[in-house]
PDB file of N, CA and C in Angstrom:
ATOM      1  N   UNK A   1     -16.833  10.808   5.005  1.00  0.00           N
ATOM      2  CA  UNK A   1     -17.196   9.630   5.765  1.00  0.00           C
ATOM      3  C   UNK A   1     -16.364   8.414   5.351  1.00  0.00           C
ATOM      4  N   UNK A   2     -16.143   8.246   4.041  1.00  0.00           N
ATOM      5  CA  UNK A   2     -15.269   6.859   3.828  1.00  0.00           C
ATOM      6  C   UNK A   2     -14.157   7.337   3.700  1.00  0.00           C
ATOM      7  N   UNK A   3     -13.214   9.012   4.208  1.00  0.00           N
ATOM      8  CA  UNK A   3     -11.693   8.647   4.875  1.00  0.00           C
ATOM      9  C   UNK A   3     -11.979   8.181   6.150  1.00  0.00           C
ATOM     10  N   UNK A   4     -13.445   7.964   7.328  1.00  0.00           N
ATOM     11  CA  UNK A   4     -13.043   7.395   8.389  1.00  0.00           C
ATOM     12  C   UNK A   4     -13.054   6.186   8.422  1.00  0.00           C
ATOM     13  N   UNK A   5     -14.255   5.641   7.506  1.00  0.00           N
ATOM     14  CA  UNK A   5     -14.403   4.038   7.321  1.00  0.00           C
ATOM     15  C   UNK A   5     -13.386   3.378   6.795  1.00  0.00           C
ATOM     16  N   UNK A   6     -12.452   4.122   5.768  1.00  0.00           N
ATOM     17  CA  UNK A   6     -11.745   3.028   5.525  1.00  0.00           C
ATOM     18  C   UNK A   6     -10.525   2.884   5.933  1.00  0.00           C
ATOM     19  N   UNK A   7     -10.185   4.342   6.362  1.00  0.00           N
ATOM     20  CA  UNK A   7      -8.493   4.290   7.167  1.00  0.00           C
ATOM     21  C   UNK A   7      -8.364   4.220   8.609  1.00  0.00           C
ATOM     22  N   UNK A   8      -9.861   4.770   8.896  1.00  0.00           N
ATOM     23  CA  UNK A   8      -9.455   5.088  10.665  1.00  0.00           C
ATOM     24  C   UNK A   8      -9.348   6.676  10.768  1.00  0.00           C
ATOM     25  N   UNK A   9      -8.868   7.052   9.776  1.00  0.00           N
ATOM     26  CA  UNK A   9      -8.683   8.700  10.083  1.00  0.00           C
ATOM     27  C   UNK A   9      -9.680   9.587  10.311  1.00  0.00           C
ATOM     28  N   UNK A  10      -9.668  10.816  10.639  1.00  0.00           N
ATOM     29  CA  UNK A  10     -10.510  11.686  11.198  1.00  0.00           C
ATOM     30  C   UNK A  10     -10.763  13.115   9.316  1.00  0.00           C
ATOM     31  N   UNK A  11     -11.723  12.791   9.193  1.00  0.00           N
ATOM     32  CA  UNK A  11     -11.815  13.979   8.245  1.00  0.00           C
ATOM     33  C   UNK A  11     -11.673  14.626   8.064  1.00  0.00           C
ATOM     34  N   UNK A  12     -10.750  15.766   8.983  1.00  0.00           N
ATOM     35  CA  UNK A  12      -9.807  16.641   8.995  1.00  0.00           C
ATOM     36  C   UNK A  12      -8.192  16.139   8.888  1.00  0.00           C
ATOM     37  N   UNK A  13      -7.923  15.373   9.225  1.00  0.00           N
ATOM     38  CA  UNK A  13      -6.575  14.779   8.621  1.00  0.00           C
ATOM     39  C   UNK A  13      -6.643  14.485   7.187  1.00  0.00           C
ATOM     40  N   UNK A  14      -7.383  15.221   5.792  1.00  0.00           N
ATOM     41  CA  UNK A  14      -7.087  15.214   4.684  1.00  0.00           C
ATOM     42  C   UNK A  14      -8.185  16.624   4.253  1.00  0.00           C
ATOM     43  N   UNK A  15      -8.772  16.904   5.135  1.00  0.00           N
ATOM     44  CA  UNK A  15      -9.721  18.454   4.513  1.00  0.00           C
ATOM     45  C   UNK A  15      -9.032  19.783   4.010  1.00  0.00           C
ATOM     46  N   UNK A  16      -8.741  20.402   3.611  1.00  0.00           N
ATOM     47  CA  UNK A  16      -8.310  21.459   3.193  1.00  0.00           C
ATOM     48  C   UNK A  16      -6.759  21.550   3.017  1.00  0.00           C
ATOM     49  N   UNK A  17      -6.187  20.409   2.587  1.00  0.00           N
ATOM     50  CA  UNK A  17      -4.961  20.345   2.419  1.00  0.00           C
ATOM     51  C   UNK A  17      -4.578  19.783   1.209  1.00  0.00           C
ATOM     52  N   UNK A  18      -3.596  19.903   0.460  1.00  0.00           N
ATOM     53  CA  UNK A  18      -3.382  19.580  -0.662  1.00  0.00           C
ATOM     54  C   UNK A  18      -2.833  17.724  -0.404  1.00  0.00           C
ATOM     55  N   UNK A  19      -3.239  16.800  -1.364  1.00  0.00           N
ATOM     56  CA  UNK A  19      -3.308  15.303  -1.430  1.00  0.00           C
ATOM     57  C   UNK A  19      -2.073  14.953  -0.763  1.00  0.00           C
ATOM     58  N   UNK A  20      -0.751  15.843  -1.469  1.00  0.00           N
ATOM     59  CA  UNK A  20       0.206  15.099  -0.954  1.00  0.00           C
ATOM     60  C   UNK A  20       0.598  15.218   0.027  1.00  0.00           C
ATOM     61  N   UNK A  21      -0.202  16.600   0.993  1.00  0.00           N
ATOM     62  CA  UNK A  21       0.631  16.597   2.319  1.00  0.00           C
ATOM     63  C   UNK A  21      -0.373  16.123   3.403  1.00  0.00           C
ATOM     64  N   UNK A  22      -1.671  15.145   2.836  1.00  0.00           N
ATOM     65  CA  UNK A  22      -1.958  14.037   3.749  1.00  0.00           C
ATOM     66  C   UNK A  22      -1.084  13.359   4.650  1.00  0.00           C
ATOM     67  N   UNK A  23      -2.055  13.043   5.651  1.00  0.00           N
ATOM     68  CA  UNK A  23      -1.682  11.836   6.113  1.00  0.00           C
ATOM     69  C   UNK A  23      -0.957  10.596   5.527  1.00  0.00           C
ATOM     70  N   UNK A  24      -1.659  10.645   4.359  1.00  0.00           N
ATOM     71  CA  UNK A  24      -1.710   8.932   3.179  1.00  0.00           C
ATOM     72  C   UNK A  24      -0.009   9.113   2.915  1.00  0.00           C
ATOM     73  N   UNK A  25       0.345  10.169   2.959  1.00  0.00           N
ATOM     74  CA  UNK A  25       1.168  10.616   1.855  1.00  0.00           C
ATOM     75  C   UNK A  25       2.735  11.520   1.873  1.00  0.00           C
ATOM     76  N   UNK A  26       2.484  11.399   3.291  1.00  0.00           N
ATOM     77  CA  UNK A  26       3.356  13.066   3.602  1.00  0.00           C
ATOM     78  C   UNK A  26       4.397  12.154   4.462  1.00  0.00           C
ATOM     79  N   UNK A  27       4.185  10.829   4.837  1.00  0.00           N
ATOM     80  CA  UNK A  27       4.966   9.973   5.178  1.00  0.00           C
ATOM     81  C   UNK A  27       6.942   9.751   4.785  1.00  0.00           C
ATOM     82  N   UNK A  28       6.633  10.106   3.411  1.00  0.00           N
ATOM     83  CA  UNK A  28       7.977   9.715   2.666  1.00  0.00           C
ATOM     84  C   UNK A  28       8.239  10.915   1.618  1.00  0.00           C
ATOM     85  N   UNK A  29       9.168  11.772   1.587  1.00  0.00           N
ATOM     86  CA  UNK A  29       9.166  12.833   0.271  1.00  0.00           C
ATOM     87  C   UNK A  29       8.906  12.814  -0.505  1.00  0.00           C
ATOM     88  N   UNK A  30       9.448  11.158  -1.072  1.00  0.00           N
ATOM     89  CA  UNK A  30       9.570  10.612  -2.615  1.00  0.00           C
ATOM     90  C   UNK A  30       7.988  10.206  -2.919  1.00  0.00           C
ATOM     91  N   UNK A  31       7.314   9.612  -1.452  1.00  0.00           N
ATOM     92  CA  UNK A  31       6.107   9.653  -2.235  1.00  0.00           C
ATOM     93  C   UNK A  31       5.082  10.704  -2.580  1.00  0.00           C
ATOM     94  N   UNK A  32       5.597  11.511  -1.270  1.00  0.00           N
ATOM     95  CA  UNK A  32       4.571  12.893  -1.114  1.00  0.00           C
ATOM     96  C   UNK A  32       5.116  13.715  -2.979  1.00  0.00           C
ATOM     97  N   UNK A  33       6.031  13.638  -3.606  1.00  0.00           N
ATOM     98  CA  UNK A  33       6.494  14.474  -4.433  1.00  0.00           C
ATOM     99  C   UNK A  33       5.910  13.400  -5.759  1.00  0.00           C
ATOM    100  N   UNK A  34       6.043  12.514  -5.625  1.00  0.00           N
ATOM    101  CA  UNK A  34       5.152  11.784  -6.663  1.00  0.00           C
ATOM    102  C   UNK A  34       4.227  11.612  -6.767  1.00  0.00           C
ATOM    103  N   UNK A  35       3.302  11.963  -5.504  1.00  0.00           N
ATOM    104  CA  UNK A  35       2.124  12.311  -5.703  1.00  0.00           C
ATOM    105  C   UNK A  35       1.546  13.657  -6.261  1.00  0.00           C
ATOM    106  N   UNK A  36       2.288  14.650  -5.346  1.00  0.00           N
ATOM    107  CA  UNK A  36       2.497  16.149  -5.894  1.00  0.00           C
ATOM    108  C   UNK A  36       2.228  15.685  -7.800  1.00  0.00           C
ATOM    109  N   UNK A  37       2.916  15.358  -8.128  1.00  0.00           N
ATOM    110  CA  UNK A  37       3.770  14.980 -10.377  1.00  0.00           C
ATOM    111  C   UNK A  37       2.196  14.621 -10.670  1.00  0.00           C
ATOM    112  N   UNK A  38       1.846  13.582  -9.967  1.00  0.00           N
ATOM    113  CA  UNK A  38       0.558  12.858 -10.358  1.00  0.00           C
ATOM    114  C   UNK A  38      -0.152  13.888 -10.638  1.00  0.00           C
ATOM    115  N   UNK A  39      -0.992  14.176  -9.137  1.00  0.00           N
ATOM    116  CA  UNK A  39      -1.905  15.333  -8.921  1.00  0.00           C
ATOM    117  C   UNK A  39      -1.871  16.284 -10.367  1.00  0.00           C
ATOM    118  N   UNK A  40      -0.480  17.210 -10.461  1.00  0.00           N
ATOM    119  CA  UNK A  40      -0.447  18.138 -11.307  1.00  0.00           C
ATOM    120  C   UNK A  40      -0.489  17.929 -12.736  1.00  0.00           C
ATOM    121  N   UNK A  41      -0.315  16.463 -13.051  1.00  0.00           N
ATOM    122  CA  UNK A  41      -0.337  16.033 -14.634  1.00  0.00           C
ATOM    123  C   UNK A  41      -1.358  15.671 -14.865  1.00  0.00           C
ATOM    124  N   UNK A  42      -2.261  15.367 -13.511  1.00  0.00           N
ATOM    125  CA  UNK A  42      -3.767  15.089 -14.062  1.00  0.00           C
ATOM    126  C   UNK A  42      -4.582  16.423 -14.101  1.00  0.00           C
ATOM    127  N   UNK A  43      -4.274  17.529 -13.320  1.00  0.00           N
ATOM    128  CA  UNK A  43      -4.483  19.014 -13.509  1.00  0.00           C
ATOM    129  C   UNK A  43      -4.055  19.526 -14.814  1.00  0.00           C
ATOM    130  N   UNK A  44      -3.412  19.182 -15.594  1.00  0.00           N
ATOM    131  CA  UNK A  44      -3.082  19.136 -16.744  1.00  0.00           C
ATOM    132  C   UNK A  44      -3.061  18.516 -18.173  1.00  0.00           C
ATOM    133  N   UNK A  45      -4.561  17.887 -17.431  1.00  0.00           N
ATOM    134  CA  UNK A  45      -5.261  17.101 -18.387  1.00  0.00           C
ATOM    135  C   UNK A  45      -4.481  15.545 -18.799  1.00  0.00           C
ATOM    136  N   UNK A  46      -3.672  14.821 -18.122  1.00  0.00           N
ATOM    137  CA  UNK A  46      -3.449  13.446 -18.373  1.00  0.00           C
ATOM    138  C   UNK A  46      -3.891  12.824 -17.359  1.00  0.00           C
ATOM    139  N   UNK A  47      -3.812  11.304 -18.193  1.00  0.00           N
ATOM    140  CA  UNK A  47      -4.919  10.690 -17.455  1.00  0.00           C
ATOM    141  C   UNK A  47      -3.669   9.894 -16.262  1.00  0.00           C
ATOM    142  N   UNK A  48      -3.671   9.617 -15.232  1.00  0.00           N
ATOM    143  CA  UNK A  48      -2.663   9.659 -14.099  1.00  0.00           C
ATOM    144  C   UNK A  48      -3.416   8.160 -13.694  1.00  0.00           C
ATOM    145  N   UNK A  49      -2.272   6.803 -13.022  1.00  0.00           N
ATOM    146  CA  UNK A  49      -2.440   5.691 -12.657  1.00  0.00           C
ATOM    147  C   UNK A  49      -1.022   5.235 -12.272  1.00  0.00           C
ATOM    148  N   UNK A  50      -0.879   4.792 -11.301  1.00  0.00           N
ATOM    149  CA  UNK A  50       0.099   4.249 -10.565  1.00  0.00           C
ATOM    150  C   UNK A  50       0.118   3.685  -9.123  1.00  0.00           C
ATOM    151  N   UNK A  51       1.017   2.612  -9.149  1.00  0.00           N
ATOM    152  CA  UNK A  51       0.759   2.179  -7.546  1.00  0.00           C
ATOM    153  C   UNK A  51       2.176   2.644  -6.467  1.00  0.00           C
ATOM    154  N   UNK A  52       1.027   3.145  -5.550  1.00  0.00           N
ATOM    155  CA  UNK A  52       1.762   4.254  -4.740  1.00  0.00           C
ATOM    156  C   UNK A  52       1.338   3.301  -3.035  1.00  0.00           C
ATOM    157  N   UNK A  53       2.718   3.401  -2.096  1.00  0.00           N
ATOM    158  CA  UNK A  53       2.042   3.235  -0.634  1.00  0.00           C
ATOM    159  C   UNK A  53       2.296   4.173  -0.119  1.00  0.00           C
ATOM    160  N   UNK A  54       0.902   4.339   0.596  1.00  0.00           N
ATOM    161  CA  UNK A  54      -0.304   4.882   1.005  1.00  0.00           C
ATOM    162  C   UNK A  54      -0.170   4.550   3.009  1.00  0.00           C
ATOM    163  N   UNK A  55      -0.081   5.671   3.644  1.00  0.00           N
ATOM    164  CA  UNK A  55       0.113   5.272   5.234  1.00  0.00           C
ATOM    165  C   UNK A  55      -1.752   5.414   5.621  1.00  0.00           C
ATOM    166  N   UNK A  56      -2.323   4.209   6.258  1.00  0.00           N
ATOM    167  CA  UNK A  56      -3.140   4.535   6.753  1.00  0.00           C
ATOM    168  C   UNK A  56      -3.563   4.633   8.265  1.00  0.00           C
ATOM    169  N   UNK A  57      -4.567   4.707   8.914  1.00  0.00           N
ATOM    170  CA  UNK A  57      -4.394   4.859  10.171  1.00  0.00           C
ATOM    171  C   UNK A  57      -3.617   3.801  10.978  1.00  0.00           C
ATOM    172  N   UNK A  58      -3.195   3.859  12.210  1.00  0.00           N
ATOM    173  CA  UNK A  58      -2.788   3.031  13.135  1.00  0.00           C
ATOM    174  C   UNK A  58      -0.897   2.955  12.095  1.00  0.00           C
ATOM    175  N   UNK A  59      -0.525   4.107  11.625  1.00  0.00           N
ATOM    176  CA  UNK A  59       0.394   3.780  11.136  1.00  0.00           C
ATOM    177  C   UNK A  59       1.014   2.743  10.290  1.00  0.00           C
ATOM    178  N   UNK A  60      -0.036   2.047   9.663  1.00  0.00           N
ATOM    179  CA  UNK A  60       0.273   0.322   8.655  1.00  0.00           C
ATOM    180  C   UNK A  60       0.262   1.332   7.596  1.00  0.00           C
ATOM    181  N   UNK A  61       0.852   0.536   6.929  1.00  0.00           N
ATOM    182  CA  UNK A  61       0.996   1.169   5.230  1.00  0.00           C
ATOM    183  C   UNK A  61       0.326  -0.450   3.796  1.00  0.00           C
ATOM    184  N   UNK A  62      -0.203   0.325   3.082  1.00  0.00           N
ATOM    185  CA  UNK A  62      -0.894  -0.400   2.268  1.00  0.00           C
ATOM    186  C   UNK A  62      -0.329   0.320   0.656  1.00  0.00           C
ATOM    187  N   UNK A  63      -0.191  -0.842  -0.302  1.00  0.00           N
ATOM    188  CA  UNK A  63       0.071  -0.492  -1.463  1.00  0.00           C
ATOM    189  C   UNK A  63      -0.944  -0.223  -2.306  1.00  0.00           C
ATOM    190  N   UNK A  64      -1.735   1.252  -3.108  1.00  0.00           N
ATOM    191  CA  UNK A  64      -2.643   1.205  -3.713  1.00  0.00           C
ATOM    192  C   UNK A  64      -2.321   1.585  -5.252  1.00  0.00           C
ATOM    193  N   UNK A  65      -3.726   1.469  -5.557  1.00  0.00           N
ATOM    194  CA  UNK A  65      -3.682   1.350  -7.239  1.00  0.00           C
ATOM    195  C   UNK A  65      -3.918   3.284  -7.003  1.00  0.00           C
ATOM    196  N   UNK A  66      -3.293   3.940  -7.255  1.00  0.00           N
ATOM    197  CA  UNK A  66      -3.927   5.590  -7.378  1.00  0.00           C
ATOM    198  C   UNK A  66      -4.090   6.273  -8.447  1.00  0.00           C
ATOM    199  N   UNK A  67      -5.290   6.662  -8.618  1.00  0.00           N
ATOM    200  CA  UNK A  67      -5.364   7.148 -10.098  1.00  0.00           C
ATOM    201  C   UNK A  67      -6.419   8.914  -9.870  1.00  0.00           C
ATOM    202  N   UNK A  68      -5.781   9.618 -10.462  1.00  0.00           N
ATOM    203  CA  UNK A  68      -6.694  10.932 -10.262  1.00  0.00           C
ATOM    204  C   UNK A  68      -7.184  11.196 -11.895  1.00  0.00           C
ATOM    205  N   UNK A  69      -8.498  11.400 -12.347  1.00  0.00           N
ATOM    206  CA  UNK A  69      -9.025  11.868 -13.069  1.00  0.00           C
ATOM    207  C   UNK A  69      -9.557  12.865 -12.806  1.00  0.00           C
ATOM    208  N   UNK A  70      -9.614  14.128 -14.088  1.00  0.00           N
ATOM    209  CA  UNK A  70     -10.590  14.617 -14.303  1.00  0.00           C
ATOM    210  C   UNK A  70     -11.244  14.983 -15.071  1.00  0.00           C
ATOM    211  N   UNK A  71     -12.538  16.285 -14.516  1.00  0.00           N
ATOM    212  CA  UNK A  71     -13.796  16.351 -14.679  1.00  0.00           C
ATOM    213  C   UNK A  71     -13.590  17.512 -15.589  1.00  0.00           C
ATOM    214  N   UNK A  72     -14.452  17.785 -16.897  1.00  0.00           N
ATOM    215  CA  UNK A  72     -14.090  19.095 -17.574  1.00  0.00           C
ATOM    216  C   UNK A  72     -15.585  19.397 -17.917  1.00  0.00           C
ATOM    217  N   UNK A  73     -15.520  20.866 -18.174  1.00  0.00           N
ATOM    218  CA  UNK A  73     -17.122  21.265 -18.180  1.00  0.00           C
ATOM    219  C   UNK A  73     -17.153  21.567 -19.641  1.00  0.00           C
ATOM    220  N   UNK A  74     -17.961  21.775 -20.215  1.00  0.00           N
ATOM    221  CA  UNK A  74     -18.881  22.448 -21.448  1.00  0.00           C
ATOM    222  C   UNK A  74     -18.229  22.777 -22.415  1.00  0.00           C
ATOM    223  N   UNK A  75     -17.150  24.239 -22.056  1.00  0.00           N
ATOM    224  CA  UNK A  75     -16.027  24.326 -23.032  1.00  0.00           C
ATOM    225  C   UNK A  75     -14.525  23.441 -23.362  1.00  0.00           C
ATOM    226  N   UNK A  76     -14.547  22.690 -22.139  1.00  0.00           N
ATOM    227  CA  UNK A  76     -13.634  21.314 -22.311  1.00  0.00           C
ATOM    228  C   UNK A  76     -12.392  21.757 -20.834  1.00  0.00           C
ATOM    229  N   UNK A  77     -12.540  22.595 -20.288  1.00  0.00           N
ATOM    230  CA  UNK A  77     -11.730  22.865 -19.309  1.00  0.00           C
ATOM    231  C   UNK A  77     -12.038  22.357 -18.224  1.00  0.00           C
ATOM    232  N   UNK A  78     -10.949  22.135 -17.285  1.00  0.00           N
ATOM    233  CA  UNK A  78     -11.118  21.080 -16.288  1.00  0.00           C
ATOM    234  C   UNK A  78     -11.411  21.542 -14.692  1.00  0.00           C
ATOM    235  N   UNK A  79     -12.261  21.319 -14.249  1.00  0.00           N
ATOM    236  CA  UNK A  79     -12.967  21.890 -13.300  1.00  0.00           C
ATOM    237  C   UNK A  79     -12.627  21.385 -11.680  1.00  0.00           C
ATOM    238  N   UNK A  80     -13.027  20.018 -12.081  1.00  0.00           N
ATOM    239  CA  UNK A  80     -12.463  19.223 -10.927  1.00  0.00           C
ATOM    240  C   UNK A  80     -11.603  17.958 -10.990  1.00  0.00           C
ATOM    241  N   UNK A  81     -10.765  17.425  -9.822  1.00  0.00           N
ATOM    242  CA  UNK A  81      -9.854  16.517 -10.150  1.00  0.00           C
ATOM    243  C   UNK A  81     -10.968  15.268  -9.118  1.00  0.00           C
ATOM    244  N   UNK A  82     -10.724  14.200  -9.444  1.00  0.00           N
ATOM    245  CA  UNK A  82     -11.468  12.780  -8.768  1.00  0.00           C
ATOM    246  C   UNK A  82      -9.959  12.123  -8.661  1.00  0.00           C
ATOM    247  N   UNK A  83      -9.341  11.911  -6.979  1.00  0.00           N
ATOM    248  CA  UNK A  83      -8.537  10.931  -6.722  1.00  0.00           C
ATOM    249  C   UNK A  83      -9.138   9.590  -6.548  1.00  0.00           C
ATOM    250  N   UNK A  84      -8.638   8.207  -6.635  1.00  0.00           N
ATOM    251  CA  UNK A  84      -9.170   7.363  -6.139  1.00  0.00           C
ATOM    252  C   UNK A  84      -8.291   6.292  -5.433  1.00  0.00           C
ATOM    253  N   UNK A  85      -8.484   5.044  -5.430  1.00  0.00           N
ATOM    254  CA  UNK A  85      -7.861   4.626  -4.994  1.00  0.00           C
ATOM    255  C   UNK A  85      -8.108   2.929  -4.084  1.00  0.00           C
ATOM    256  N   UNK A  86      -7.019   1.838  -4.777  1.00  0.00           N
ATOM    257  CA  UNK A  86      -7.722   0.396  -4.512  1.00  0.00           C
ATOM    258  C   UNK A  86      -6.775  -0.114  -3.755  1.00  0.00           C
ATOM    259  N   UNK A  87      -7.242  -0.554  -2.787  1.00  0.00           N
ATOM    260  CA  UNK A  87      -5.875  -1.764  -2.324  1.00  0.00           C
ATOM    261  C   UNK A  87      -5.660  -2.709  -3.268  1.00  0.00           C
ATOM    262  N   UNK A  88      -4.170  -2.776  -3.200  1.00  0.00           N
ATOM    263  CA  UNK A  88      -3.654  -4.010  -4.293  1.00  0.00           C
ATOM    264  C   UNK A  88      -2.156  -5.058  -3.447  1.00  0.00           C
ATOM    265  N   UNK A  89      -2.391  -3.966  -1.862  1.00  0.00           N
ATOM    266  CA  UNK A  89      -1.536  -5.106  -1.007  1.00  0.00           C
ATOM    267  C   UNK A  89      -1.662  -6.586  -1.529  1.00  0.00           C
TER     268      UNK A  89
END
């Protein structure tokens, strides 16, 4: 619900696809592939922050703060990743 509220986009323009080949993201190589680095170094247990632009609906582009953390369970392994993400236009 808040990829429609806040971009305009339809919740299938980011469902079952990997982050960088969003919409947000798939715009520019260099960003789609730096997002790709992000994604996988925070899959790899570092903690990931950088400001990345971000295409949102109606084709405008916005500069955000992007940071993916994650989530590790019981024995310390990492289960799930949390993207996020602030306007800092």
């Amino acid at each position: 619900r808040a990829t429609e509220q806040v971009t305009g986009l339809p919740l299938d323009a980011v469902l079952n696809r990997p982050l960088w080949e969003t919409y947000y993201f798939a715009h520019d190589p260099a960003v789609s592939g730096r997002v790709r680095d992000l994604v996988r170094a925070a899959a790899a247990g570092e903690t990931v922050r950088e400001d990345i632009v971000a295409r949102i609906g109606d084709d405008r582009f916005l500069t955000i703060d992007f940071a993916v953390g994650a989530i590790r369970d019981g024995a310390g392994r990492i289960t799930h990743l949390i993207p996020s993400a602030t306007d800092v236009t």
